[in-house]
Protein backbone atom coordinates (compact mmCIF):
# COMPACT_ATOMS: atom_id res chain seq x y z
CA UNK A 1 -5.80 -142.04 59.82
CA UNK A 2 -7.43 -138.79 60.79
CA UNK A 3 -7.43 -137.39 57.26
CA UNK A 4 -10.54 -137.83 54.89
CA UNK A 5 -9.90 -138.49 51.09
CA UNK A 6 -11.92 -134.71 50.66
CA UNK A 7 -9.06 -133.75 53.21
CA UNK A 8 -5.69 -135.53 51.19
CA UNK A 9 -6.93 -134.21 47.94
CA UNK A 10 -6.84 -130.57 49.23
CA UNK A 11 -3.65 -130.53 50.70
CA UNK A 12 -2.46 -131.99 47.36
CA UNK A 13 -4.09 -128.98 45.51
CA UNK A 14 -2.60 -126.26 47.50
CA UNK A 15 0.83 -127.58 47.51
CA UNK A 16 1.37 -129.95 45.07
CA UNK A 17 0.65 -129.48 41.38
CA UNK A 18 -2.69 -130.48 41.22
CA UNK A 19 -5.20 -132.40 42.76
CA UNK A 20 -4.11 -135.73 41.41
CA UNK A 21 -0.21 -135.06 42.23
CA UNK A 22 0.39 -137.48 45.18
CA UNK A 23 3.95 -138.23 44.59
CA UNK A 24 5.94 -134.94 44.15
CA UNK A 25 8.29 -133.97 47.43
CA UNK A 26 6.36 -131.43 48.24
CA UNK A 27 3.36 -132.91 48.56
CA UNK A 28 4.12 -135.44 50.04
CA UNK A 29 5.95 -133.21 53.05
CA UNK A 30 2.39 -131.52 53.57
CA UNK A 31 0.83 -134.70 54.15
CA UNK A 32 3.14 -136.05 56.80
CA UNK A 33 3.39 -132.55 58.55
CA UNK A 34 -0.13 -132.87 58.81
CA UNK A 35 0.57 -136.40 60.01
CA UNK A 36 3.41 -135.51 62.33
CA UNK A 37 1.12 -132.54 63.98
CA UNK A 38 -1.75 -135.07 64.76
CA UNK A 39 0.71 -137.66 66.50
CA UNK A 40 2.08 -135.11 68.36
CA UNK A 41 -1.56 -133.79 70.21
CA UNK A 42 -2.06 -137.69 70.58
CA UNK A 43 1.37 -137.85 72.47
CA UNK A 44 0.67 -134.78 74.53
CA UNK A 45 -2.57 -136.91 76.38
CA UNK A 46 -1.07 -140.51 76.18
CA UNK A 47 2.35 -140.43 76.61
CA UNK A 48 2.73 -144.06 77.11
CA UNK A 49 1.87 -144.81 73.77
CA UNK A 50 5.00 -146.19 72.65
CA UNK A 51 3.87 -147.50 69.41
CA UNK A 52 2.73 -144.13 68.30
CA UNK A 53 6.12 -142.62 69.42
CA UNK A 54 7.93 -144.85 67.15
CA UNK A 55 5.31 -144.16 64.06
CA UNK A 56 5.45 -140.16 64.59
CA UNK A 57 9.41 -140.78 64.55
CA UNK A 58 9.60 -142.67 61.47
CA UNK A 59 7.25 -139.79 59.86
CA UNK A 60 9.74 -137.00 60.89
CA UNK A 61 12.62 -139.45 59.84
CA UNK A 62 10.48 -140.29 56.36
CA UNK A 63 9.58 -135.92 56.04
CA UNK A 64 13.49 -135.46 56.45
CA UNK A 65 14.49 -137.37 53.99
CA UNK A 66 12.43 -136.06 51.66
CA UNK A 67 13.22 -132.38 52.09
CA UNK A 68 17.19 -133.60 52.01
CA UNK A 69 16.19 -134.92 48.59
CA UNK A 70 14.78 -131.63 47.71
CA UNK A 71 17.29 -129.39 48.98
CA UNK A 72 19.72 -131.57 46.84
CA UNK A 73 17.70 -131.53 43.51
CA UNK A 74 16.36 -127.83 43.69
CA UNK A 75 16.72 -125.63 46.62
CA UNK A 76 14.42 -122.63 45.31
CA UNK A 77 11.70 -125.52 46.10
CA UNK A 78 13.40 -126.22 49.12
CA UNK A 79 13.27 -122.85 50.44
CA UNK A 80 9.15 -122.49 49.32
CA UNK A 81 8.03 -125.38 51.20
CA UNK A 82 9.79 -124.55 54.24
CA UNK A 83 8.54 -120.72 54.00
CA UNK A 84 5.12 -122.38 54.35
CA UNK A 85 4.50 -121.59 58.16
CA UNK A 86 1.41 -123.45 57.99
CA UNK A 87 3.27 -126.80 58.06
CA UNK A 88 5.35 -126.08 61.03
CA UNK A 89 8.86 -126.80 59.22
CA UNK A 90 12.04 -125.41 60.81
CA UNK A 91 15.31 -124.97 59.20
């Protein structure tokens, strides 16, 4: 993992609800967008790497769940998180 523990507790301030909220939806979404984005440079300069293909496709599969699950329970959150252009959601 690319991230540093100075790095994950960051990106759990800004969009979670603190920097010691590692479960809620949201951020949890940051994370593996963050994730996602770093598989996919890898994958631009190996593209034989078949075992990261399969990892980066379980993380979008994994991120998609999770904003289903928030789109069901509140959608104002929903709508927030994928306003956030940083993280490179689409609709």
């Amino acid at each position: 993992m690319h991230l540093s523990t100075e790095e994950k507790v960051q990106i759990f301030e800004k969009y979670g609800k603190g920097k010691t909220d590692t479960g809620s939806p949201e951020a949890q979404i940051a994370l593996f967008s963050i994730r996602i984005a770093h598989l996919t440079q890898h994958l631009k300069s190996n593209h034989k790497d078949h075992t990261t293909e399969r990892a980066l496709k379980m993380l979008v599969g994994k991120r998609r769940r999770l904003l289903d699950y928030l789109m069901r329970k509140d959608i104002n959150r929903y709508r927030a998180i994928i306003a956030q252009k940083e993280l490179g959601i689409r609709k």
